[in-house]
Protein backbone atom coordinates (compact mmCIF):
# COMPACT_ATOMS: atom_id res chain seq x y z
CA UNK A 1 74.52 96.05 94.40
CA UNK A 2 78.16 95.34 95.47
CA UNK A 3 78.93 95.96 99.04
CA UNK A 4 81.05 99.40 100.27
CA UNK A 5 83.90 97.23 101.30
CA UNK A 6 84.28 95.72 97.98
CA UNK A 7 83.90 98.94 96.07
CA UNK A 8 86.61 100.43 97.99
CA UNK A 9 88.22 97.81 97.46
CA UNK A 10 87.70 98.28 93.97
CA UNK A 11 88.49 101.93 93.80
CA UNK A 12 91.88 101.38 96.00
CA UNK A 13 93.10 98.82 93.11
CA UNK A 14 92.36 101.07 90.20
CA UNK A 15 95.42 103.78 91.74
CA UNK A 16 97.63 100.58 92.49
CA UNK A 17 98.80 100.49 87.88
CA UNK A 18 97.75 102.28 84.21
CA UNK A 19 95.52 104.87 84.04
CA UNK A 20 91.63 105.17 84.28
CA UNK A 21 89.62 108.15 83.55
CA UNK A 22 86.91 108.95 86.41
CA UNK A 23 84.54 110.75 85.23
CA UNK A 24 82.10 113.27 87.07
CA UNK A 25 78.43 112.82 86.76
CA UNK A 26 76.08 115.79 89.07
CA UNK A 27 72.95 113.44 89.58
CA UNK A 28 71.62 109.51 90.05
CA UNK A 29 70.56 108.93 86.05
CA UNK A 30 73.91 110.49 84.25
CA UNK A 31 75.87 108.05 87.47
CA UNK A 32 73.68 105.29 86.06
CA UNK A 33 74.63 106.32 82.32
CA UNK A 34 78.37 106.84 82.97
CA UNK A 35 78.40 103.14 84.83
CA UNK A 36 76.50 101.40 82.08
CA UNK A 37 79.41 102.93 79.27
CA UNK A 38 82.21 100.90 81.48
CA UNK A 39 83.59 103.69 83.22
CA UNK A 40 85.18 101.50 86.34
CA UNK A 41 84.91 104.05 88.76
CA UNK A 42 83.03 108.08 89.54
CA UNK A 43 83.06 110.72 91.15
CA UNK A 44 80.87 113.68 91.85
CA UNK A 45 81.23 117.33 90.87
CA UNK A 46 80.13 120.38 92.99
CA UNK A 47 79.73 122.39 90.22
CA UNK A 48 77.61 119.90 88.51
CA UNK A 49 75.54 119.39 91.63
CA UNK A 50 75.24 123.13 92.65
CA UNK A 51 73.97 124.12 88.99
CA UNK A 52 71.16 121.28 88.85
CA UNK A 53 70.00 122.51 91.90
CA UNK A 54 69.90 126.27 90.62
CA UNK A 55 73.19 127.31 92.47
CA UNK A 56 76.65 128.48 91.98
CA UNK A 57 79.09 126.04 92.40
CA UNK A 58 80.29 126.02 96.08
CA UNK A 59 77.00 126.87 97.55
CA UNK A 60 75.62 123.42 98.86
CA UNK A 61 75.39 123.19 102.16
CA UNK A 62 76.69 120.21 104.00
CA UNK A 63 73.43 118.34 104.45
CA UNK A 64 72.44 118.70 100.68
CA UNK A 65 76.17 117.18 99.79
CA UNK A 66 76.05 114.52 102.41
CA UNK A 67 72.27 113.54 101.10
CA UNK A 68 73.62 113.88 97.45
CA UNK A 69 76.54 111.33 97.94
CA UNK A 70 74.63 108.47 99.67
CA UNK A 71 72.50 108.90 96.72
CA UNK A 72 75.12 108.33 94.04
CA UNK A 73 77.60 105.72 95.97
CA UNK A 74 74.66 103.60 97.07
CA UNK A 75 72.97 103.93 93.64
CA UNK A 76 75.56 102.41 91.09
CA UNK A 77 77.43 99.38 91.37
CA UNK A 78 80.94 100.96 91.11
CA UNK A 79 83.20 103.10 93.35
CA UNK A 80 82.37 106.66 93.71
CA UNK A 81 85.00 109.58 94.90
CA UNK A 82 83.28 112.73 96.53
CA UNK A 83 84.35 116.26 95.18
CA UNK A 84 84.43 117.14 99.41
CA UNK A 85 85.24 120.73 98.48
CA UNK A 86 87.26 122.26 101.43
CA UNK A 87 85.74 119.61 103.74
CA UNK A 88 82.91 122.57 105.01
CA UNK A 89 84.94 123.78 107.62
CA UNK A 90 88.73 125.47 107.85
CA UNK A 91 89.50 124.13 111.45
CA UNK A 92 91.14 120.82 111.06
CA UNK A 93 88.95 119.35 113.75
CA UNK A 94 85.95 120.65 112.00
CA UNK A 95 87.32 118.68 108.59
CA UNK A 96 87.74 115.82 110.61
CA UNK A 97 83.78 115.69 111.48
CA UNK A 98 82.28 116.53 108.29
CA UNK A 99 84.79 113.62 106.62
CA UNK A 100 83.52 111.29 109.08
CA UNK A 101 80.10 111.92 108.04
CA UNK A 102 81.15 111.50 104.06
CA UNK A 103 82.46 108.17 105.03
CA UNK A 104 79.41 107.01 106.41
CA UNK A 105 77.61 107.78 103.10
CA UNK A 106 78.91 104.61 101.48
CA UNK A 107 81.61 106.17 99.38
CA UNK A 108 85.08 105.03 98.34
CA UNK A 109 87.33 108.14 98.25
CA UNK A 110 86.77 112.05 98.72
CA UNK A 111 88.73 115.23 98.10
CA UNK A 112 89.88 118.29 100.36
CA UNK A 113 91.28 121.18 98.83
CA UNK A 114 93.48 124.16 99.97
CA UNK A 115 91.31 126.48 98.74
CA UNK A 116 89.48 128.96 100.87
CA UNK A 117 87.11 130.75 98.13
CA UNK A 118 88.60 134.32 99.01
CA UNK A 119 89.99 135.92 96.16
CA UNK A 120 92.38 138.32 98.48
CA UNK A 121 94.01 134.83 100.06
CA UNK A 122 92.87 131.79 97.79
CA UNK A 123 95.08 129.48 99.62
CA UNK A 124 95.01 128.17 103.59
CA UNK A 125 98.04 128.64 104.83
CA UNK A 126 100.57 126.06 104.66
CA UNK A 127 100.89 124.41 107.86
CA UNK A 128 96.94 124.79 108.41
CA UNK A 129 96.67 123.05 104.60
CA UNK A 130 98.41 120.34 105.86
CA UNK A 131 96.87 119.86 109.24
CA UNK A 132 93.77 119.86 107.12
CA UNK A 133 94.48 116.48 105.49
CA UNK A 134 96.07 114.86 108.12
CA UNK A 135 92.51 115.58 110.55
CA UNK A 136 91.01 113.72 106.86
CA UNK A 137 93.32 111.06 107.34
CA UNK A 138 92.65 110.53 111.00
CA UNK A 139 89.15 110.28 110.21
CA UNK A 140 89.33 108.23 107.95
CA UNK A 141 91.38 105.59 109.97
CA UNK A 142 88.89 106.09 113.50
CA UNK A 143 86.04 105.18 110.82
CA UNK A 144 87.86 102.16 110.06
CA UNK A 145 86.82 102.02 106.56
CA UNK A 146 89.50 102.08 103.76
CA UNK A 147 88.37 105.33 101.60
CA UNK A 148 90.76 106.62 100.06
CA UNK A 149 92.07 109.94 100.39
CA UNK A 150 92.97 112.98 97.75
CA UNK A 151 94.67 115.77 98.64
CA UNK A 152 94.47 118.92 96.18
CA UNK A 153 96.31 121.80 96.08
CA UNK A 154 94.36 124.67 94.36
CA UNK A 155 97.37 127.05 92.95
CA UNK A 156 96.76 126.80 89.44
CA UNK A 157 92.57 127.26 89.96
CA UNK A 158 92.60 130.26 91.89
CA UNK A 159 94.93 132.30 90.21
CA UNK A 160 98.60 131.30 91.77
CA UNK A 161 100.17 129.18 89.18
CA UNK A 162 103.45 128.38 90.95
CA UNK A 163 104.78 124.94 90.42
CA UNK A 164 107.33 125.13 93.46
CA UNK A 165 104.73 126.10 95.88
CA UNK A 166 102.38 123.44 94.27
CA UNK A 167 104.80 120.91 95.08
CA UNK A 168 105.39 121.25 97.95
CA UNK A 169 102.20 121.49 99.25
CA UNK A 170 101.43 117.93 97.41
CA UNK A 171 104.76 116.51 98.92
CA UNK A 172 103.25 117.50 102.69
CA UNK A 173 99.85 116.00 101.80
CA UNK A 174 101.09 112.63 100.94
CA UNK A 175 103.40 112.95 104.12
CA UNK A 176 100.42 113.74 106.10
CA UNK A 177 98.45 111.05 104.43
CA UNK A 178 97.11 111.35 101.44
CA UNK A 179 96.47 108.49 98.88
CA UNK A 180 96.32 110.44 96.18
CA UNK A 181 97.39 113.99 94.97
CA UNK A 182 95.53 116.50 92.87
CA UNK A 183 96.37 119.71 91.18
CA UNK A 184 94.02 120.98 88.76
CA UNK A 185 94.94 122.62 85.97
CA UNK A 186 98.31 121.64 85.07
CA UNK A 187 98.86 122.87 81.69
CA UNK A 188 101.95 121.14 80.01
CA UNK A 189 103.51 118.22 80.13
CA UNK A 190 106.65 119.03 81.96
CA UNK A 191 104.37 120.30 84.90
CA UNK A 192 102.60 117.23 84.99
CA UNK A 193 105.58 115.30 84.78
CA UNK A 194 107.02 117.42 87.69
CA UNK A 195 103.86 116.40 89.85
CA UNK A 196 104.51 113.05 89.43
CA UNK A 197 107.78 112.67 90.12
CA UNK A 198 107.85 114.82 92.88
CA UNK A 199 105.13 112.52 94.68
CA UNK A 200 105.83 109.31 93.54
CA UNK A 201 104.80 106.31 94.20
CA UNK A 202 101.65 108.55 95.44
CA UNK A 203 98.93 108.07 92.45
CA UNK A 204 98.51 111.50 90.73
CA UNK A 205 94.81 112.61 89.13
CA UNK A 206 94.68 115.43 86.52
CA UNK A 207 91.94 117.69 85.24
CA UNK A 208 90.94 116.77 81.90
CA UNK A 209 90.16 120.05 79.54
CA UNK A 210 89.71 120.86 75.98
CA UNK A 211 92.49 121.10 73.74
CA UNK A 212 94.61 119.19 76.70
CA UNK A 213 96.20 115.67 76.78
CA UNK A 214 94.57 112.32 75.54
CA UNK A 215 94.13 109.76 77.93
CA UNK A 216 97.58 107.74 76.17
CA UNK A 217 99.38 110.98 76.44
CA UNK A 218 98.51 111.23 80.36
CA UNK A 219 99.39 107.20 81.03
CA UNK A 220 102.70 107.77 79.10
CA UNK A 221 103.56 110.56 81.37
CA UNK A 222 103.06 108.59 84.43
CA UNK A 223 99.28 109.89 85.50
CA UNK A 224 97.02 107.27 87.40
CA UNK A 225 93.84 109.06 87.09
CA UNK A 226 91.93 111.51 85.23
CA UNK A 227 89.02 113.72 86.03
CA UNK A 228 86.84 115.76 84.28
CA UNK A 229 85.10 117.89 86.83
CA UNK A 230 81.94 119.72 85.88
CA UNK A 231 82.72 119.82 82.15
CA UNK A 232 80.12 116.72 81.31
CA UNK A 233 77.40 118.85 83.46
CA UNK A 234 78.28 121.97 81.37
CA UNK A 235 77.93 119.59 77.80
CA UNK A 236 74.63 118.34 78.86
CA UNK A 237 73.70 122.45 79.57
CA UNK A 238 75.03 123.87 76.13
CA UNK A 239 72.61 121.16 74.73
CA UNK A 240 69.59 122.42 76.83
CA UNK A 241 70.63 126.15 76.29
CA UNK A 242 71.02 125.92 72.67
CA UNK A 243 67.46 124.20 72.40
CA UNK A 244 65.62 126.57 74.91
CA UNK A 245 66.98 129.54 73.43
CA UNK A 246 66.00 128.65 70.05
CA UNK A 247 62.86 128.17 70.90
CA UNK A 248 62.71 131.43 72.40
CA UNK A 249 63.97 133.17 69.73
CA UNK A 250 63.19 131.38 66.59
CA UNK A 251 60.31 129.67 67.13
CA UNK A 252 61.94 126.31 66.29
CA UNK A 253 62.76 123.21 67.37
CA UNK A 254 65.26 121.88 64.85
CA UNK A 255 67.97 121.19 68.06
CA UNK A 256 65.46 118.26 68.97
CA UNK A 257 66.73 116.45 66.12
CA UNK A 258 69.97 115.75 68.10
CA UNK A 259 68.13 114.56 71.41
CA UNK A 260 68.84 110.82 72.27
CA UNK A 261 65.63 108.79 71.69
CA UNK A 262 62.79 108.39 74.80
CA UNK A 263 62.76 104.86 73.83
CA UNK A 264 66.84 104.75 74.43
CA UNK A 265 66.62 106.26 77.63
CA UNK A 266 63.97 104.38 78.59
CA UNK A 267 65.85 100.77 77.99
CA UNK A 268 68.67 102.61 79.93
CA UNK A 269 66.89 103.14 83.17
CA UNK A 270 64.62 100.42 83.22
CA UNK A 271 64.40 98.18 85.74
């Protein structure tokens, strides 16, 4: 198992030219999977986490996140990025804390977003937003290991689609530290384009999402890094849902047919 230094390392390296995908696994066996395909770096998903655990996304505590990511980083050989949500806390001193405690799980980046999950005021306010990643930043320095930091700005997620306002908030989260910026969501390619630009020579991740960009069209447009959030957690449900329910209310099993082998997985996971 490589060492923490050398997978941040690693990670740090990947945002420094081209453009990788990162994709999001929500337990130890699909990290394992994703690893074994080539994939040169992960990253977890909340969403993907909260539902295997029977919750809405969101609705981990701390602990269960924090217990969850030492599991993943220290269970593959490549870097791993934590979705952080909102860091558990508003105050910035509070963020600073529960980062602290990420970094000590072994992983090579994490996320804090703007977002404060009420529909009435989806957004922090500005300033607060931006003390928000520099207490991350701060952190992340006192630890004195080199994860690196994205900063997302939730606009487009919540409702509040305004590219201006978007901006700026990204512009005053790489001023305040950030590594690497975030907006998920972006639709076209003159919004992306805008991102990057606007926050260069800060890395930029986007969302991945059906009936979006290819991987070529991101890189051509500037993009270091591409997520995919929960959407590999919901594919691997639609499979189980579609085979549970016909079983329920057929009678059948025909959706077994499109299971991967026992033996497959098997030679996958062994030892």
């Amino acid at each position: 198992m490589a060492a923490a230094t050398d997978r941040r390392r690693a990670f740090r390296l990947l945002h420094d030219s081209g453009c990788f995908v990162l994709p999001n696994p929500w337990d130890l066996g699909s990290a394992k999977l994703l690893a074994q395909l080539g994939f040169k770096a992960l990253a977890t998903t909340s969403a993907g986490l909260a539902w295997s655990l029977g919750r809405a996304d969101n609705d981990v505590p701390l602990a269960g996140v924090l217990a969850h990511l030492k599991t993943i980083a220290n269970g593959v050989d490549v870097p791993v990025n934590a979705d952080f949500e909102g860091g558990f806390a508003v105050e910035p001193a509070a963020v600073a804390d529960n980062v602290s405690a990420a970094v000590a799980t072994g992983i090579a980046g994490l996320s804090i977003e703007d977002s404060t999950g009420d529909p009435a005021a989806p957004l922090f306010e500005f300033t607060l937003a931006v003390e928000r990643i520099r207490a991350a930043r701060a952190a992340i320095a006192a630890s004195g290991d080199d994860v690196l930091l994205t900063a997302r700005s939730e606009g487009f997620l919540v409702g509040r689609p305004d590219l201006a306002e978007t901006i700026r908030r990204l512009s005053a989260f790489a001023e305040a530290g950030a590594d690497c910026l975030y907006a998920p969501w972006l639709r076209t390619a003159d919004d992306v384009a805008a991102v990057v630009r606007a926050v260069a020579p800060r890395p930029v991740n986007v969302l991945a999402s059906v009936g979006g960009f290819t991987v070529q069209q991101l890189a051509d447009l500037g993009v270091r890094r591409i997520s995919v959030g929960g959407a590999l957690a919901r594919s691997a449900w639609a499979g189980f849902f579609e085979a549970a329910t016909e079983i329920a209310e057929r009678g059948t099993f025909t959706a077994f047919a499109r299971a991967m082998p026992s033996t497959d997985l098997n030679q996958r996971f062994a030892k």
